[in-house]
Protein backbone atom coordinates (compact mmCIF):
# COMPACT_ATOMS: atom_id res chain seq x y z
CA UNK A 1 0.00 0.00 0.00
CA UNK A 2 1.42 3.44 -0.92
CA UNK A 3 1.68 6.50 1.27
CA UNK A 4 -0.08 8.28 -1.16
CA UNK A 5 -2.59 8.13 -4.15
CA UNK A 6 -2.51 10.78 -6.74
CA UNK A 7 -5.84 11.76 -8.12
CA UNK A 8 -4.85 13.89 -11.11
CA UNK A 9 -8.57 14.88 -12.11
CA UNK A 10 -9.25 16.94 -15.61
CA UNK A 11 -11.42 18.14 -17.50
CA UNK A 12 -10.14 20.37 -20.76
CA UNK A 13 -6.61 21.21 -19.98
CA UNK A 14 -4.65 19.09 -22.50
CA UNK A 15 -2.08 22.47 -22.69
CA UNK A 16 -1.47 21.85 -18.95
CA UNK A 17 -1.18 18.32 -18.55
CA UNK A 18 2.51 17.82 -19.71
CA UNK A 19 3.80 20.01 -16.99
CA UNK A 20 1.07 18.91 -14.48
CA UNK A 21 1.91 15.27 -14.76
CA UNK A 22 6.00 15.90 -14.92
CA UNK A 23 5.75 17.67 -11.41
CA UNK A 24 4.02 14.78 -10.00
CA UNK A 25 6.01 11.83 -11.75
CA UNK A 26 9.56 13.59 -10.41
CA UNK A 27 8.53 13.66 -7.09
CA UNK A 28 11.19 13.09 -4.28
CA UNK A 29 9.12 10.80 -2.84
CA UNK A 30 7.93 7.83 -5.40
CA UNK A 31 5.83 6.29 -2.76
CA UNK A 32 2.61 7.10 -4.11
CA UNK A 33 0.05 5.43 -7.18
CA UNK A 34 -1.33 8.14 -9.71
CA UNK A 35 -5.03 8.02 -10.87
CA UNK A 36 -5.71 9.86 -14.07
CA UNK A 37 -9.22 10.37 -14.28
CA UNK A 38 -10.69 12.51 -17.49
CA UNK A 39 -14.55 14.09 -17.30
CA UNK A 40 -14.88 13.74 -20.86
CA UNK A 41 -12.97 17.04 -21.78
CA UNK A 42 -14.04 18.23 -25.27
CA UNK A 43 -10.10 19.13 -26.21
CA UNK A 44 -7.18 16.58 -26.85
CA UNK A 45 -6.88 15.99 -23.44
CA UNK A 46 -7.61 12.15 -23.95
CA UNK A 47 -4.89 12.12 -26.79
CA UNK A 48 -2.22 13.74 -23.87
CA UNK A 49 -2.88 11.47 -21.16
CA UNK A 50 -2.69 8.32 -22.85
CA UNK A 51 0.87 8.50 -23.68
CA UNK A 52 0.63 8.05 -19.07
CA UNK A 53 -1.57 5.25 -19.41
CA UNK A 54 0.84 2.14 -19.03
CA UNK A 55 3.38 3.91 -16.50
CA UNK A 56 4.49 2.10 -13.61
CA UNK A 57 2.99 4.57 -11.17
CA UNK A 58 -0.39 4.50 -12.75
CA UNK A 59 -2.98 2.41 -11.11
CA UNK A 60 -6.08 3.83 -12.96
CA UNK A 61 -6.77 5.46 -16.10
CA UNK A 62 -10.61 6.30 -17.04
CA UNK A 63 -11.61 8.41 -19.33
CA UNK A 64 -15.75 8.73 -18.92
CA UNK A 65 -17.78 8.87 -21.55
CA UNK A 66 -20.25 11.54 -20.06
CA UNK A 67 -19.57 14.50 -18.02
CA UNK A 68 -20.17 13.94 -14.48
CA UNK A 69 -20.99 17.68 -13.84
CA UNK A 70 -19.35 17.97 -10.70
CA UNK A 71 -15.30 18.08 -9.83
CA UNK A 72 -16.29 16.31 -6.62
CA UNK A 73 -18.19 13.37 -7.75
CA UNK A 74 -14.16 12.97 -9.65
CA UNK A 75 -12.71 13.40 -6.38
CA UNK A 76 -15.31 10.59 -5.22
CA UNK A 77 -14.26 8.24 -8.15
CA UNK A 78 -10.33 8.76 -7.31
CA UNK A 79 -10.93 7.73 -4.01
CA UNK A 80 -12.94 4.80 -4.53
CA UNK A 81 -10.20 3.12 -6.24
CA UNK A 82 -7.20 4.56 -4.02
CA UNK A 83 -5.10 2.30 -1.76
CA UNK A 84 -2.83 5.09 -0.20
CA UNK A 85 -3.35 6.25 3.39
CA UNK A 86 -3.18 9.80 2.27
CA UNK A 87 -4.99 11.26 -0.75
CA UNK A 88 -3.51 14.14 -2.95
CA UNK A 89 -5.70 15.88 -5.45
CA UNK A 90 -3.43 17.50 -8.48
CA UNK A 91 -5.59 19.42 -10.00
CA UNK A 92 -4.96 19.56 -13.48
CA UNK A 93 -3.54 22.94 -14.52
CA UNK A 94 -1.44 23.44 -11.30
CA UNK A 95 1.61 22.24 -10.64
CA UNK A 96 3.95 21.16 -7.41
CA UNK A 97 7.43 21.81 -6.33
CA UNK A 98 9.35 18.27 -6.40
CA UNK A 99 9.45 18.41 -2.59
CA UNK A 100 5.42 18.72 -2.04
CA UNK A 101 4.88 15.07 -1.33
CA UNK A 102 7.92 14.27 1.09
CA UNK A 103 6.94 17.75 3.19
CA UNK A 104 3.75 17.49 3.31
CA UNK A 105 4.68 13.58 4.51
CA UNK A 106 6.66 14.68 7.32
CA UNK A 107 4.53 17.89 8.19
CA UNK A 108 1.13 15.33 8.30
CA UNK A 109 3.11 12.30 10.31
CA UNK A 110 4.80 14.57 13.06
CA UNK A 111 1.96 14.34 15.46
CA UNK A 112 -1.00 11.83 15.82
CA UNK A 113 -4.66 12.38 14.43
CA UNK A 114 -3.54 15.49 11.73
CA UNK A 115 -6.52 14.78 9.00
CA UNK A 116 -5.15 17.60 6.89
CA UNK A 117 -2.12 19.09 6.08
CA UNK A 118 -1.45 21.82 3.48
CA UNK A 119 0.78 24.62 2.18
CA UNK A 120 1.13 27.72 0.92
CA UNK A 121 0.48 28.37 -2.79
CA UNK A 122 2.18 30.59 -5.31
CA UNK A 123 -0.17 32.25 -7.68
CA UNK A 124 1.03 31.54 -11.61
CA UNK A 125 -0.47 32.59 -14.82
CA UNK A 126 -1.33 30.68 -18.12
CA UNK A 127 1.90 30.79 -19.20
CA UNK A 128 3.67 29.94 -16.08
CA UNK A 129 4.78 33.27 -14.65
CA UNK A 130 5.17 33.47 -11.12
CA UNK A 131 2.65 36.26 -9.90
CA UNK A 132 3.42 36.18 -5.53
CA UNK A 133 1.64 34.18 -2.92
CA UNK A 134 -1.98 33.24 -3.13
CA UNK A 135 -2.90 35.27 0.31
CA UNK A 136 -6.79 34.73 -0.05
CA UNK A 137 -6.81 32.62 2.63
CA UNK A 138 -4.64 34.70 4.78
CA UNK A 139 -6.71 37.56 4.51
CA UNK A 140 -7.03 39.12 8.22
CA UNK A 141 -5.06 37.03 9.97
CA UNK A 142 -1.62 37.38 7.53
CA UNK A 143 0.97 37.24 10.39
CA UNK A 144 -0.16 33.57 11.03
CA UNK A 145 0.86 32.00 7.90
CA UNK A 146 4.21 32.93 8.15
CA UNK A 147 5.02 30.18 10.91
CA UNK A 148 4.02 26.53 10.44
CA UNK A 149 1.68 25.35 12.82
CA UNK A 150 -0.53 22.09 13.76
CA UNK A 151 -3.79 22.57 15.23
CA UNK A 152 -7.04 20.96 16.93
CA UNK A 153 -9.47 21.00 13.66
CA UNK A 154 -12.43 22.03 15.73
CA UNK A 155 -10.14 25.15 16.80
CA UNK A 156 -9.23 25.63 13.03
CA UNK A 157 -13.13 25.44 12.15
CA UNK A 158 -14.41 27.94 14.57
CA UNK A 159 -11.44 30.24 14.37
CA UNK A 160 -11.19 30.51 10.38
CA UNK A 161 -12.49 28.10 8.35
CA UNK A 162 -15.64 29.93 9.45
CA UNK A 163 -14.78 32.70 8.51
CA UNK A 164 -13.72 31.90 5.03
CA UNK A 165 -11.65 29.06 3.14
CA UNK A 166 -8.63 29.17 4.26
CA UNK A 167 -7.29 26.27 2.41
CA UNK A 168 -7.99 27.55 -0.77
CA UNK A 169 -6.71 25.28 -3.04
CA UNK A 170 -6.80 21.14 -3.33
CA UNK A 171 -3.34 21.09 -5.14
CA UNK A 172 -2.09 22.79 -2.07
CA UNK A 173 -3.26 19.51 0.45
CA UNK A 174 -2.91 16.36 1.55
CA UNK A 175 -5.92 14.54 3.77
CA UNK A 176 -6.58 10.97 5.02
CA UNK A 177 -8.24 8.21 2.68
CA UNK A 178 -10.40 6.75 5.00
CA UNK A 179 -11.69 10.41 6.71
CA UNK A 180 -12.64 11.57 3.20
CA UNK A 181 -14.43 8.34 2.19
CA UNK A 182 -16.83 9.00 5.43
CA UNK A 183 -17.36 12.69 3.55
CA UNK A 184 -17.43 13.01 0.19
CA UNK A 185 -20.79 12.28 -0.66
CA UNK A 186 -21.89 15.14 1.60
CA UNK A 187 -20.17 17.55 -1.18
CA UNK A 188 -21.40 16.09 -4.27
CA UNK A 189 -24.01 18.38 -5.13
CA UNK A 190 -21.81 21.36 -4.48
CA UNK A 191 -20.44 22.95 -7.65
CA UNK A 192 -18.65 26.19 -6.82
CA UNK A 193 -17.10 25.70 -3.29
CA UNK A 194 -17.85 22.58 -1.92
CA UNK A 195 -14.20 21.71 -0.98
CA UNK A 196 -14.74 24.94 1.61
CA UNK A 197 -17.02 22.61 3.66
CA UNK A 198 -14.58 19.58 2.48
CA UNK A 199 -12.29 20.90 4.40
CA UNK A 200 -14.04 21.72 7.69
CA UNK A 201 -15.45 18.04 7.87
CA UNK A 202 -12.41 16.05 8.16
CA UNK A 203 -10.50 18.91 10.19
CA UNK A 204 -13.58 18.35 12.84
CA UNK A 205 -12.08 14.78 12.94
CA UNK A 206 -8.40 15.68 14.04
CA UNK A 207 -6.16 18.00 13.79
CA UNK A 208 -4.72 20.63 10.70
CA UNK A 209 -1.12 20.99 9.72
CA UNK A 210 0.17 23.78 7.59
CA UNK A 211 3.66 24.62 6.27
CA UNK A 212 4.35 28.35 5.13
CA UNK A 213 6.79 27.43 2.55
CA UNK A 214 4.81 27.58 -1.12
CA UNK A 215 5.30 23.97 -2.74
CA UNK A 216 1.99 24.48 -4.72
CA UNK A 217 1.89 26.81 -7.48
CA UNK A 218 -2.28 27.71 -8.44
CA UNK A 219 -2.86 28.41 -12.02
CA UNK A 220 -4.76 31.74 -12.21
CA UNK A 221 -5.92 32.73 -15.74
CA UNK A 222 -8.72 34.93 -17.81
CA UNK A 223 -10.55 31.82 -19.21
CA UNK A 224 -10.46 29.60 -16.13
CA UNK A 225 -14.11 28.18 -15.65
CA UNK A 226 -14.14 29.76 -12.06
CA UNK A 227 -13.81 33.23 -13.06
CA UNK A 228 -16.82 32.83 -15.34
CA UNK A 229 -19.20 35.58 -14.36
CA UNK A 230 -22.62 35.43 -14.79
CA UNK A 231 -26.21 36.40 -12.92
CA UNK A 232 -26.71 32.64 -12.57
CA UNK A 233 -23.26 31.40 -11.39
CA UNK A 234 -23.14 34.92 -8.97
CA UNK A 235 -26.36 33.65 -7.26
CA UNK A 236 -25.66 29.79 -7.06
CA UNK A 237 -21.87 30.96 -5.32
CA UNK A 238 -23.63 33.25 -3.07
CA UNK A 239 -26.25 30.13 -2.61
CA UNK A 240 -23.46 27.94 -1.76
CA UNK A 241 -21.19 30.61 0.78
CA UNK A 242 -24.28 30.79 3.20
CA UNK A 243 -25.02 26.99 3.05
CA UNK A 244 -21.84 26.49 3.94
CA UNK A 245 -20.92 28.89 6.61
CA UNK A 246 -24.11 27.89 8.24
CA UNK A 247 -23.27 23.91 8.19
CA UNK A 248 -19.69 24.99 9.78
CA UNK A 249 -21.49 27.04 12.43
CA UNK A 250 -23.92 24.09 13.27
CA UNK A 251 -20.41 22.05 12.96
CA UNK A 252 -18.72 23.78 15.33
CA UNK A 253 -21.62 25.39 17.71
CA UNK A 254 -20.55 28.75 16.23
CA UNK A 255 -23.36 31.57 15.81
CA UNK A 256 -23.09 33.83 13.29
CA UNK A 257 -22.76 37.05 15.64
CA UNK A 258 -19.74 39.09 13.38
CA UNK A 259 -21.15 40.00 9.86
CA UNK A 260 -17.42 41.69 9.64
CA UNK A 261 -16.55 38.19 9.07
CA UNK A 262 -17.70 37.92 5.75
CA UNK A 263 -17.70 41.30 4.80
CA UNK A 264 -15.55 39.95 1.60
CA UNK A 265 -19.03 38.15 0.80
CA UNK A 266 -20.54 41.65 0.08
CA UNK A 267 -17.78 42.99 -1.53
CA UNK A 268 -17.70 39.97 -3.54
CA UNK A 269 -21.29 40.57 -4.44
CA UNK A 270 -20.27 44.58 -4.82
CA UNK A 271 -18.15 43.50 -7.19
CA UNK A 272 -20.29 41.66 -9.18
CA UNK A 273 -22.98 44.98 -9.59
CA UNK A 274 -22.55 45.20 -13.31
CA UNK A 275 -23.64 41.45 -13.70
CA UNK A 276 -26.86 41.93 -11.89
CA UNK A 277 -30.57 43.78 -12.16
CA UNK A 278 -31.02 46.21 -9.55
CA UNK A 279 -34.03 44.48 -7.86
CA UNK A 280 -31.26 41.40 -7.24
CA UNK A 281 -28.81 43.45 -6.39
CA UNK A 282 -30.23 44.44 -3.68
CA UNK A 283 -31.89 41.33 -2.17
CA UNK A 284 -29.03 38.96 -1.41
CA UNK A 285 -29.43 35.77 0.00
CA UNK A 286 -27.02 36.83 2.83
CA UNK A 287 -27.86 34.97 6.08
CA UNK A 288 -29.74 38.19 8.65
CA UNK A 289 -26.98 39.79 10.31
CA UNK A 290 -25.06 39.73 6.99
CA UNK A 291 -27.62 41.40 5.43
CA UNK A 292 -28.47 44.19 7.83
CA UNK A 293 -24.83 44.76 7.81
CA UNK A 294 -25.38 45.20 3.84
CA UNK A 295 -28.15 47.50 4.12
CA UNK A 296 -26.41 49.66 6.59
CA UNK A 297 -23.12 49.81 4.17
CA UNK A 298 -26.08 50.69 0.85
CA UNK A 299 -27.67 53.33 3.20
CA UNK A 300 -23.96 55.18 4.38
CA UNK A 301 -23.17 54.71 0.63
CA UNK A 302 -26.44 57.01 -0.42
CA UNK A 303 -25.64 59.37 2.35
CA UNK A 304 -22.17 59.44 0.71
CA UNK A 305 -22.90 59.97 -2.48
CA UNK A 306 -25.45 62.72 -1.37
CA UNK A 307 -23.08 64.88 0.13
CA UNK A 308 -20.00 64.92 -2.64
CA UNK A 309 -23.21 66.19 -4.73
C-alpha cells in the first residue's frame, strides 16, 4: 500500500497536462500510485494522457464517456479506487514543487490524528509566470501563515475556516483516505465551493497541519471556468457561501454574531454589480446579520454619495 494516491482529475486542460503530470512523476518521494481520471474534456486531453496510461505509477486510467458535472463526484471516483493512506488531489492545470509530497509527509506524520495538512500556494499565470503568494486565505489574519503550525481542527473550524476558506486550493493539500471516504458524498451536489465545507469536515475529525513554505503553485488565468461571471453562477456561489458557513457554524456550535466576518461576501457581491438587475442586487441571499450589515453599508453609501453632490 502506498503513502499516497494521486488523483490527477481533468477536465479540458490538454495544454497543462505535460507540466502537471512531470511535477508529480519527479517527485522526491515515489511512494505514491497516480489516478488519471478525465470528465470527458471536449479538447485533446484524452490524446495527452494516454501516452501516461501504461506507467508504472499509474494504477487507474478512465476516461468517462459523459460528463459527471461535478469536480467532486471525480474526487469521489479517485478515491474509490485509491489504496494510499493519504490522498492528494493534483488538480490539473497546477503544478507542485518536487518536494510537495515528502513535506507534506513529514509535516502530516509529526503528530498523531492530523486529517489535513497543506501549504502555501504561489499564484502563476497561463503561461507559467510566477505572480506572488496566493494570500486569499490569509486575509485578516496574515501574520499567522508565516510560521508553520498544527492545530485541533475544531479550533481551526471555529477560528477561520468559518470565517472563510482558508485552504484555498486542493493542489495545495494532503488529507486521510479513509476520513474523506466517510465525507465526500456530503459535497457532491456542491459545484462552486464545496471543498470549503470539504475541508471543515475532516478537520472536525483531528487535527490541521500547515507549512508556510509555497510547494503548490495555483494556475490563475482569464478563461479559467471559475472566473466565469454570470447572474446565474453569482447567485448559485452566493447560494453555496451561506449553506456552507451555516453547516460549519452548526459544525462547530458557532453563531453567526460578526457579519465583519464575511464582509468579503458583500464585496464579492459589490463587485459583481454590473452582472446583476437592480431588484437582485439588492436582495441577497445573505444569512440576517449579513444582510443588515449590507443594508447599513447601501444606506452610508447614499448618504455618501449625497453629500459629494
Amino acid at each position: 500500500m502506498p503513502s499516497f494516491s494521486v488523483i490527477l482529475p481533468n477536465f479540458n486542460h490538454s495544454r497543462f497536462l505535460g507540466e502537471r503530470v512531470s511535477s508529480i512523476l519527479n517527485q522526491t518521494c515515489q511512494d505514491f500510485e497516480l489516478i488519471i481520471l478525465d470528465d470527458c474534456s471536449s479538447d485533446d486531453s484524452h490524446k495527452v494522457l494516454e501516452q501516461w496510461k501504461n506507467h508504472p505509477r499509474v494504477s487507474h486510467f478512465i476516461m468517462n464517456e459523459k460528463n459527471s458535472g461535478s469536480t467532486f463526484k471525480q474526487w469521489k471516483k479517485g478515491m474509490e479506487r485509491a489504496s494510499g493512506e493519504w490522498i492528494w488531489i493534483a488538480e490539473s492545470d497546477d503544478v507542485a514543487d518536487p518536494n510537495f509530497l515528502q513535506e507534506m509527509l513529514e509535516l502530516a506524520e509529526r503528530e498523531p490524528d492530523v486529517n489535513i495538512a497543506f501549504c502555501r500556494s504561489n499564484r502563476i499565470d497561463e503561461n507559467g509566470n510566477l505572480k506572488g503568494i496566493n494570500r486569499w486565505g490569509e486575509i485578516g489574519t496574515p501574520d499567522r501563515w508565516n510560521s508553520e503550525f498544527i492545530s485541533r481542527g475544531n479550533d481551526e473550524c471555529a477560528d477561520y475556516l468559518l470565517k472563510r476558506n482558508t485552504i484555498p486550493n486542493a493542489s495545495a493539500v494532503v488529507f486521510r483516505r479513509l476520513t474523506a471516504l466517510k465525507h465526500i458524498d456530503h459535497v457532491l451536489s456542491y459545484r462552486f465551493c464545496g471543498d470549503w465545507l470539504f475541508w471543515a469536515l475532516l478537520a472536525k475529525e483531528g487535527k490541521v497541519a500547515y507549512s508556510p513554505v509555497a510547494l503548490n503553485s495555483f494556475r490563475r488565468y482569464a478563461s479559467a471556468t471559475s472566473l466565469v461571471k454570470t447572474r446565474d453562477r453569482i447567485i448559485a456561489r452566493m447560494k453555496e457561501y451561506m449553506t456552507i458557513i451555516n453547516e460549519i457554524s452548526l459544525l462547530t456550535g458557532s453563531h453567526l454574531e460578526h457579519p465583519e466576518n464575511h464582509q468579503w461576501i458583500i464585496d464579492e457581491w459589490d463587485g459583481n454589480r454590473e452582472n446583476l438587475s437592480f431588484g437582485t442586487y439588492l436582495f441577497p441571499d445573505f444569512y440576517p446579520r449579513l444582510k443588515s450589515l449590507f443594508y447599513r453599508q447601501c444606506i452610508e453609501s447614499v448618504f455618501r454619495i449625497r453629500r459629494k453632490s
